[in-house]
N, C-alpha and C. Protein backbone atom coordinates (compact mmCIF):
# COMPACT_ATOMS: atom_id res chain seq x y z
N UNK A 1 98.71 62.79 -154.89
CA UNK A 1 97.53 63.48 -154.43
C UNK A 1 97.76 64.99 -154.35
N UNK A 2 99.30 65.68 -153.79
CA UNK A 2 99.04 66.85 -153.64
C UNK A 2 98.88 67.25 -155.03
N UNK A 3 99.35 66.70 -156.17
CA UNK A 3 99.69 67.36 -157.30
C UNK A 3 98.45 67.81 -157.96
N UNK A 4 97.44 67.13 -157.72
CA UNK A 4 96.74 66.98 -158.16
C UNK A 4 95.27 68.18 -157.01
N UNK A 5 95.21 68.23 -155.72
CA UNK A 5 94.71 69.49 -154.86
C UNK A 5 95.32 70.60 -155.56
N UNK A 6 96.33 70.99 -155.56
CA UNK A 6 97.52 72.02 -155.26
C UNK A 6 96.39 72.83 -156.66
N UNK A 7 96.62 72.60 -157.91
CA UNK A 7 96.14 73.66 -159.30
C UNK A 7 94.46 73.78 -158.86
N UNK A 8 94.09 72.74 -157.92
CA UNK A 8 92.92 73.22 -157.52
C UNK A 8 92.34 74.06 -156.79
N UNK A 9 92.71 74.01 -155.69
CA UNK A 9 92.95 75.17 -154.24
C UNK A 9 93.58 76.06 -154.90
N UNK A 10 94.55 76.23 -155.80
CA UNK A 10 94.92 77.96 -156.89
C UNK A 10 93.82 78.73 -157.80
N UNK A 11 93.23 77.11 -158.46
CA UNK A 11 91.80 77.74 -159.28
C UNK A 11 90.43 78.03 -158.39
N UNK A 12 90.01 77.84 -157.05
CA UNK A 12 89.08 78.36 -156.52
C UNK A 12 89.42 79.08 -156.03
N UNK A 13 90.56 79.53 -155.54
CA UNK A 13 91.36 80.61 -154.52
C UNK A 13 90.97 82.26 -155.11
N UNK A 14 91.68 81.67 -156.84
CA UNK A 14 91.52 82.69 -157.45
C UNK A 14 90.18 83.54 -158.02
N UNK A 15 89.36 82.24 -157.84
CA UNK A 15 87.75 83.00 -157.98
C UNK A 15 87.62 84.11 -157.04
N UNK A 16 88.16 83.86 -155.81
CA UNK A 16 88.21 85.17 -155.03
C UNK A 16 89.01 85.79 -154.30
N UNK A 17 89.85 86.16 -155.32
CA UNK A 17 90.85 87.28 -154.90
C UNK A 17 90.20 88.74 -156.60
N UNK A 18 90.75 89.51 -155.69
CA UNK A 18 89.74 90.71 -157.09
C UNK A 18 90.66 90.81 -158.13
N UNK A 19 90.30 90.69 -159.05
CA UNK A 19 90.65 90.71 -160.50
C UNK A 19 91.98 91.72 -160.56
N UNK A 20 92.69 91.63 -161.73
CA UNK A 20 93.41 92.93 -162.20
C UNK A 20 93.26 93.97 -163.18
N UNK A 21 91.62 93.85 -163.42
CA UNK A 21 90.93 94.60 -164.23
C UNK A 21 91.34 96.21 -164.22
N UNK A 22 91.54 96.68 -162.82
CA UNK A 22 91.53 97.92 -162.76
C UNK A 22 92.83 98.78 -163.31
N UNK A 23 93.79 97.77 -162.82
CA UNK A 23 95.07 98.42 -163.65
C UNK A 23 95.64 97.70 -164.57
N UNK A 24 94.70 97.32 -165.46
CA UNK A 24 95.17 96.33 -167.02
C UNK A 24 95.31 97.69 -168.20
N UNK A 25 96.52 97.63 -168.59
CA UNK A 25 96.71 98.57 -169.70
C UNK A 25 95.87 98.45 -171.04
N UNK A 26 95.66 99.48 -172.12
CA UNK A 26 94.54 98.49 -173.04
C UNK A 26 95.24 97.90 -173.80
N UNK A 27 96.35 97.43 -174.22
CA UNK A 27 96.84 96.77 -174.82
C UNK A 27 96.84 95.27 -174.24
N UNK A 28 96.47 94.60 -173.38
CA UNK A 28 96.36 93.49 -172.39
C UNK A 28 95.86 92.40 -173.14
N UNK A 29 96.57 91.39 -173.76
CA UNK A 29 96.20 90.32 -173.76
C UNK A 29 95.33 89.46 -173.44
N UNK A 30 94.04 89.69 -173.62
CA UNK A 30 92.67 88.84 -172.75
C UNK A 30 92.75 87.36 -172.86
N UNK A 31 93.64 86.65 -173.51
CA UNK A 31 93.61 85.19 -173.25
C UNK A 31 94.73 85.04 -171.70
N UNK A 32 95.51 86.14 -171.87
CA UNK A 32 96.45 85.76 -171.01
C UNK A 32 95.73 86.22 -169.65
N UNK A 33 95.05 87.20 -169.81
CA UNK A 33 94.29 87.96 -168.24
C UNK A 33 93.76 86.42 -167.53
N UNK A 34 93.02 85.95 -168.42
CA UNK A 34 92.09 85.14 -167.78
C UNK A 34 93.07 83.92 -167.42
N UNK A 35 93.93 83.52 -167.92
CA UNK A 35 94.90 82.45 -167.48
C UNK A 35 95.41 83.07 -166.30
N UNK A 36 95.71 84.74 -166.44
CA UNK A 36 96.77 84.89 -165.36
C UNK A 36 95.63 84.72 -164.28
N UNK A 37 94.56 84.67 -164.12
CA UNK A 37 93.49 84.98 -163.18
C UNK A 37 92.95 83.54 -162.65
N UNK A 38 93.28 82.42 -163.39
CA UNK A 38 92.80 81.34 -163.02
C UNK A 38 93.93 80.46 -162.47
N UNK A 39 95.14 80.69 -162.57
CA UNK A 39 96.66 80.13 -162.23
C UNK A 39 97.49 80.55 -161.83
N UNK A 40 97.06 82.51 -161.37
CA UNK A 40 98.54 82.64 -160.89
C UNK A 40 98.16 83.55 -159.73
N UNK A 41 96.64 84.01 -160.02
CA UNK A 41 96.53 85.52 -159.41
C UNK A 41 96.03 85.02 -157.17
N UNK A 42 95.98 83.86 -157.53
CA UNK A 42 95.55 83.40 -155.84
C UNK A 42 96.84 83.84 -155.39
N UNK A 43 98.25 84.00 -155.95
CA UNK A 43 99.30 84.15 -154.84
C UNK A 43 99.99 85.70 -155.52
N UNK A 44 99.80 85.43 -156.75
CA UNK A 44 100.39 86.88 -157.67
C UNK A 44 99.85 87.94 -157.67
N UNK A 45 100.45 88.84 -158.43
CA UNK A 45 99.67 90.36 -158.61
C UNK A 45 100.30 91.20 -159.51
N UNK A 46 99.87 91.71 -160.70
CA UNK A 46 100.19 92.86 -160.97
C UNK A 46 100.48 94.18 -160.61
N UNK A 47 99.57 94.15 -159.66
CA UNK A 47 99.11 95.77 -158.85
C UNK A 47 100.12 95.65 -157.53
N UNK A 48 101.09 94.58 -157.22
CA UNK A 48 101.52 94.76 -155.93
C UNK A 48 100.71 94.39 -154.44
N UNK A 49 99.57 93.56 -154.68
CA UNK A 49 99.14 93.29 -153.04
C UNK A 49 98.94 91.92 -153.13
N UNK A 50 99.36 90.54 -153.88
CA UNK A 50 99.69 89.31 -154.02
C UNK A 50 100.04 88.61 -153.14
N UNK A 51 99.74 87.46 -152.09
CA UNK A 51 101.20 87.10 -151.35
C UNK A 51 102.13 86.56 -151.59
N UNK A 52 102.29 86.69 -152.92
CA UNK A 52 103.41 86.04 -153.62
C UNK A 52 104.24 87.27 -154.31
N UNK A 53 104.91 87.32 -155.08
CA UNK A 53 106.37 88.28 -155.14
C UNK A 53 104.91 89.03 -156.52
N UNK A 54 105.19 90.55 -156.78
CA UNK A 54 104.44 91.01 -157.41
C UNK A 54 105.35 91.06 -158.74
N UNK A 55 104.54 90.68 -159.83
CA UNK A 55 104.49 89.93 -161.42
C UNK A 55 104.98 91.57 -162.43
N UNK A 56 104.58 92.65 -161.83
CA UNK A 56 104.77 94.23 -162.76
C UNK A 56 106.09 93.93 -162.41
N UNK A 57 106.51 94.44 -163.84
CA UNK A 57 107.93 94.31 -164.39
C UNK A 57 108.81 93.15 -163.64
N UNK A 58 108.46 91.80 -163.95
CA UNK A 58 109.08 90.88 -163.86
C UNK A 58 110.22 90.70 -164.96
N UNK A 59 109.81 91.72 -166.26
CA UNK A 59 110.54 91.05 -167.46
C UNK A 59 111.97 92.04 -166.94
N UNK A 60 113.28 91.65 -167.13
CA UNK A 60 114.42 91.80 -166.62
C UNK A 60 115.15 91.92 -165.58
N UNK A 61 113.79 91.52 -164.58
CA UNK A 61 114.85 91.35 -163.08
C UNK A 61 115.13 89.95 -162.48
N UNK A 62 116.11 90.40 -161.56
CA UNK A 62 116.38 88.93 -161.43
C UNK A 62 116.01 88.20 -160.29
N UNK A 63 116.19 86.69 -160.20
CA UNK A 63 115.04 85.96 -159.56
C UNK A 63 115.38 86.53 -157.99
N UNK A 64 114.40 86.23 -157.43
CA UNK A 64 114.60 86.69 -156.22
C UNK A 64 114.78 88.61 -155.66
N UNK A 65 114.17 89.14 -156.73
CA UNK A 65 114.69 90.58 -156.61
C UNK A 65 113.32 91.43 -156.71
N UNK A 66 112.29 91.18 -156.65
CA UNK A 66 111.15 91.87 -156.51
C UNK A 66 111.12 92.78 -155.21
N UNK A 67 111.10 94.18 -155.54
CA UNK A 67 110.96 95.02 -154.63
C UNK A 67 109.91 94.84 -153.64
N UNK A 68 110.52 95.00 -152.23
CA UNK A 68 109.15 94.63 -151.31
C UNK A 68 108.98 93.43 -150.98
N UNK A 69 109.21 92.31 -151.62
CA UNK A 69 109.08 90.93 -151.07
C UNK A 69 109.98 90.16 -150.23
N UNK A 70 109.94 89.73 -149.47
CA UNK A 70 110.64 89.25 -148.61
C UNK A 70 110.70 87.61 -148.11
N UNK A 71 109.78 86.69 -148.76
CA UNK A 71 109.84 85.62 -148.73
C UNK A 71 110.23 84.59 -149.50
N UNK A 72 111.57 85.05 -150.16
CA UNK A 72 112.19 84.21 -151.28
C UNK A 72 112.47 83.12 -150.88
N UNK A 73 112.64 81.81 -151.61
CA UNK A 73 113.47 80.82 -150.52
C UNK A 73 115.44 81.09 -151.03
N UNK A 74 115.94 80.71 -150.35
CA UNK A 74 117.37 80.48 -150.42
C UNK A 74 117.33 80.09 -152.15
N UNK A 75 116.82 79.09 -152.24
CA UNK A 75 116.97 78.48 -153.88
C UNK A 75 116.62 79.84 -155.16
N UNK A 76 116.09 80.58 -154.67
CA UNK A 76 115.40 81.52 -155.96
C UNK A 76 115.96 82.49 -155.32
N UNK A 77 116.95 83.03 -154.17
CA UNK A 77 117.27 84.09 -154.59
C UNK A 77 118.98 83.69 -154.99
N UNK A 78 119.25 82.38 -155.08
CA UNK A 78 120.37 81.65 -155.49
C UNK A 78 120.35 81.40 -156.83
N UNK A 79 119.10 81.45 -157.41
CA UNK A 79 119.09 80.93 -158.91
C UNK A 79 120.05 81.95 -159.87
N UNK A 80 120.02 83.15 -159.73
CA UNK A 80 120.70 83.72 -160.69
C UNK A 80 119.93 83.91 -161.92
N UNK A 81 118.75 83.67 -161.82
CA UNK A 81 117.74 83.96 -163.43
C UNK A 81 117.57 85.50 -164.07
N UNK A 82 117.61 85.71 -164.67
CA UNK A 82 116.88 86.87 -165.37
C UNK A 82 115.95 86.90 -165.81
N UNK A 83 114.43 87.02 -165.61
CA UNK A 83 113.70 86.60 -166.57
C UNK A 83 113.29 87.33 -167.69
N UNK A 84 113.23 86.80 -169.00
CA UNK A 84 112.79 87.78 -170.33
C UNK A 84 111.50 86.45 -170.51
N UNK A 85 110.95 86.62 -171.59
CA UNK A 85 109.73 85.41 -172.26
C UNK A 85 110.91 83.75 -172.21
N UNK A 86 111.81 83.48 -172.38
CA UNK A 86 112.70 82.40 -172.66
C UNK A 86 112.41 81.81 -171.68
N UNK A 87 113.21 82.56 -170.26
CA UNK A 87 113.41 81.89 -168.74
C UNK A 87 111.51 81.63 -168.20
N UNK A 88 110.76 82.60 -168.60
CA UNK A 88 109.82 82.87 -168.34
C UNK A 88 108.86 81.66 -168.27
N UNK A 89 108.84 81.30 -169.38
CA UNK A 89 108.27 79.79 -170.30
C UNK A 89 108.89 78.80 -169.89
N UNK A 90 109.91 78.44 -169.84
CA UNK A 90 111.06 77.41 -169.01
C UNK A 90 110.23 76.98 -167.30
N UNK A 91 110.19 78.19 -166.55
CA UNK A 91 110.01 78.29 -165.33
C UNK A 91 108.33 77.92 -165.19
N UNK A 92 107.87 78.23 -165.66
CA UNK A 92 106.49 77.95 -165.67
C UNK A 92 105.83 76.62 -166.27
N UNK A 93 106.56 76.03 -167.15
CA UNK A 93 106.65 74.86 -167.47
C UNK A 93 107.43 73.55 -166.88
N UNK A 94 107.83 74.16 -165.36
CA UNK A 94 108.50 73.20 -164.58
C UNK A 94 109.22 74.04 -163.29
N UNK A 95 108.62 74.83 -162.28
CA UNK A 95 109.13 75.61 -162.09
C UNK A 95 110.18 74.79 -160.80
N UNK A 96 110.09 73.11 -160.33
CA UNK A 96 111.19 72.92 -159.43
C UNK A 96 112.04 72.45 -160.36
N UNK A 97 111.78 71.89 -161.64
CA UNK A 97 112.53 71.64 -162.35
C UNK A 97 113.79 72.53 -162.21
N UNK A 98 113.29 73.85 -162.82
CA UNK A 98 114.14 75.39 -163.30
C UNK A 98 115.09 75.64 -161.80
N UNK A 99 114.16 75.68 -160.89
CA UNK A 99 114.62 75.96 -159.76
C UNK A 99 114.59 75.27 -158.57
N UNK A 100 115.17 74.21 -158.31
CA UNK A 100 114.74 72.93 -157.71
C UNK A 100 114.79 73.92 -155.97
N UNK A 101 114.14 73.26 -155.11
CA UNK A 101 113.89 74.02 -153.92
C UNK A 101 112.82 75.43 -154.37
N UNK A 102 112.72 76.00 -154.87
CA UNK A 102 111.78 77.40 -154.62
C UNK A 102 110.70 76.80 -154.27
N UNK A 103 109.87 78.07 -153.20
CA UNK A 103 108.84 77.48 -152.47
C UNK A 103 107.37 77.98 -152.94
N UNK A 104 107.66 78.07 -154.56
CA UNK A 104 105.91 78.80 -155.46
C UNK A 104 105.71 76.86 -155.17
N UNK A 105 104.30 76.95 -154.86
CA UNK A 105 103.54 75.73 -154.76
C UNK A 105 102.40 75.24 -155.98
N UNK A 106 103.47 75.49 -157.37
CA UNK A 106 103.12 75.04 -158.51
C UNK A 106 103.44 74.34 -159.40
N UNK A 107 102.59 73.60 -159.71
CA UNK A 107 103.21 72.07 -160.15
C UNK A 107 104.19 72.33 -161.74
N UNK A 108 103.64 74.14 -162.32
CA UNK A 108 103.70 73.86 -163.67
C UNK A 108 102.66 73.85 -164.76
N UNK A 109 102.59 74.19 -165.78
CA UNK A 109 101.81 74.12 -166.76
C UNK A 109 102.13 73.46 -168.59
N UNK A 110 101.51 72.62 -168.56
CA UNK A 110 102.14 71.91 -169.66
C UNK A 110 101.30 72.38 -170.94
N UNK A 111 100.55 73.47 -171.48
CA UNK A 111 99.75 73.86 -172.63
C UNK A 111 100.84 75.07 -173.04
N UNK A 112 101.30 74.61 -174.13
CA UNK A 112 102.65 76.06 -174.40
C UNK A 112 102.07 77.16 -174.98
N UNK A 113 100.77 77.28 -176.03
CA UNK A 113 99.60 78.01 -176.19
C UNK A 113 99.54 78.86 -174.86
N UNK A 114 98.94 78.33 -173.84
CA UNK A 114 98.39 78.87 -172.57
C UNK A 114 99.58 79.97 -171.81
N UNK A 115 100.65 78.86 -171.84
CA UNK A 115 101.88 79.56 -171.75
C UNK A 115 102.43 80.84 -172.40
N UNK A 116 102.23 80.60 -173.63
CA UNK A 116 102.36 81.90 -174.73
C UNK A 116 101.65 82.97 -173.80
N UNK A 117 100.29 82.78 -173.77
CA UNK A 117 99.62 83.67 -173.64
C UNK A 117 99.81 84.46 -172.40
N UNK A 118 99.86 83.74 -171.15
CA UNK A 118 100.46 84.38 -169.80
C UNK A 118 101.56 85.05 -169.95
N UNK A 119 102.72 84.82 -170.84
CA UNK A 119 104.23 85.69 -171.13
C UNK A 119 103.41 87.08 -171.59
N UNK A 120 102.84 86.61 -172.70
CA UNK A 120 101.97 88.09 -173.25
C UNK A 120 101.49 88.66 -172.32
N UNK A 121 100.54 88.44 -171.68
CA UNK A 121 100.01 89.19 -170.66
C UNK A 121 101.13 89.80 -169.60
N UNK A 122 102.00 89.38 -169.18
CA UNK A 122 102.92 89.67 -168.00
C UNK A 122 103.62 90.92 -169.14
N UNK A 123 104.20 90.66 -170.37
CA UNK A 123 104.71 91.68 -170.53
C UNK A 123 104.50 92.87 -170.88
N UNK A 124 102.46 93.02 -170.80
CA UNK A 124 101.84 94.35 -171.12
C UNK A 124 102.39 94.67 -169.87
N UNK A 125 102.72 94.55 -168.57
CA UNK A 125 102.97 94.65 -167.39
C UNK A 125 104.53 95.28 -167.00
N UNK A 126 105.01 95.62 -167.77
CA UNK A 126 106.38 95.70 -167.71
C UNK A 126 106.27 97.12 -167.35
C-alpha cells in the first residue's frame, strides 16, 4: 500500500510547490523539467529552497555533501557515491536498492527514457 500512496502524495504535492521556471537556463531540457516537476520537485529544488537536499550541481559531489543540508541519514552520508549521469540513473532506478537505509521516500522509477530525461535536465543545472 505505501508503495503505491508514496509516487502519489509526490505527484499532487508537486502540483503545488512553484515551479523552477524562473531559474531554468535556456538550454533546459523540457521533457526532463516536467518529470523533474512531477517526481522530484515536492521535496527537491534547483534554486535551493526544497526540503530535500538541493539538486544544482549535484553532478560531482558526493552523496551526502550538499551545501546547507543537514538531514542526511547515516546511510547516504556513508554511501561514498559520486554522482555523474551513471550513479545518477542507478540511484533513481532503485534508490534503497543503491543505498539501502537513505531516508528519500522514493520508491524509484522504472521508464529509463524518463530517466534519461531527468539526468538531462539536472545537468543543465550544474
Amino acid at each position: 500500500m505505501r508503495t503505491t500512496i508514496i509516487p502519489a502524495l509526490i505527484a499532487a504535492a508537486a502540483a503545488f510547490v512553484p515551479g523552477v521556471a524562473d531559474a531554468a537556463p535556456a538550454t533546459e531540457p523540457a521533457p526532463g523539467k516536467i518529470i523533474f516537476q512531477r517526481r522530484c520537485a515536492a521535496c527537491h529544488s534547483v534554486l535551493g529552497d526544497g526540503i530535500g537536499p538541493d539538486l544544482r550541481g549535484v553532478f560531482g559531489r558526493k552523496s551526502g555533501g550538499a551545501d546547507g543540508f543537514r538531514r542526511y541519514s547515516p546511510a547516504m552520508q556513508k554511501a561514498g557515491v559520486v554522482w555523474d549521469a551513471p550513479t545518477l540513473k542507478r540511484y533513481l532506478a532503485g534508490p534503497s536498492k543503491m543505498v539501502p537505509g537513505n531516508r528519500m521516500l522514493f520508491p524509484g522509477m522504472t521508464n529509463a527514457s524518463e530517466i534519461d530525461q531527468l539526468v538531462a535536465f539536472l545537468k543543465a543545472y550544474r
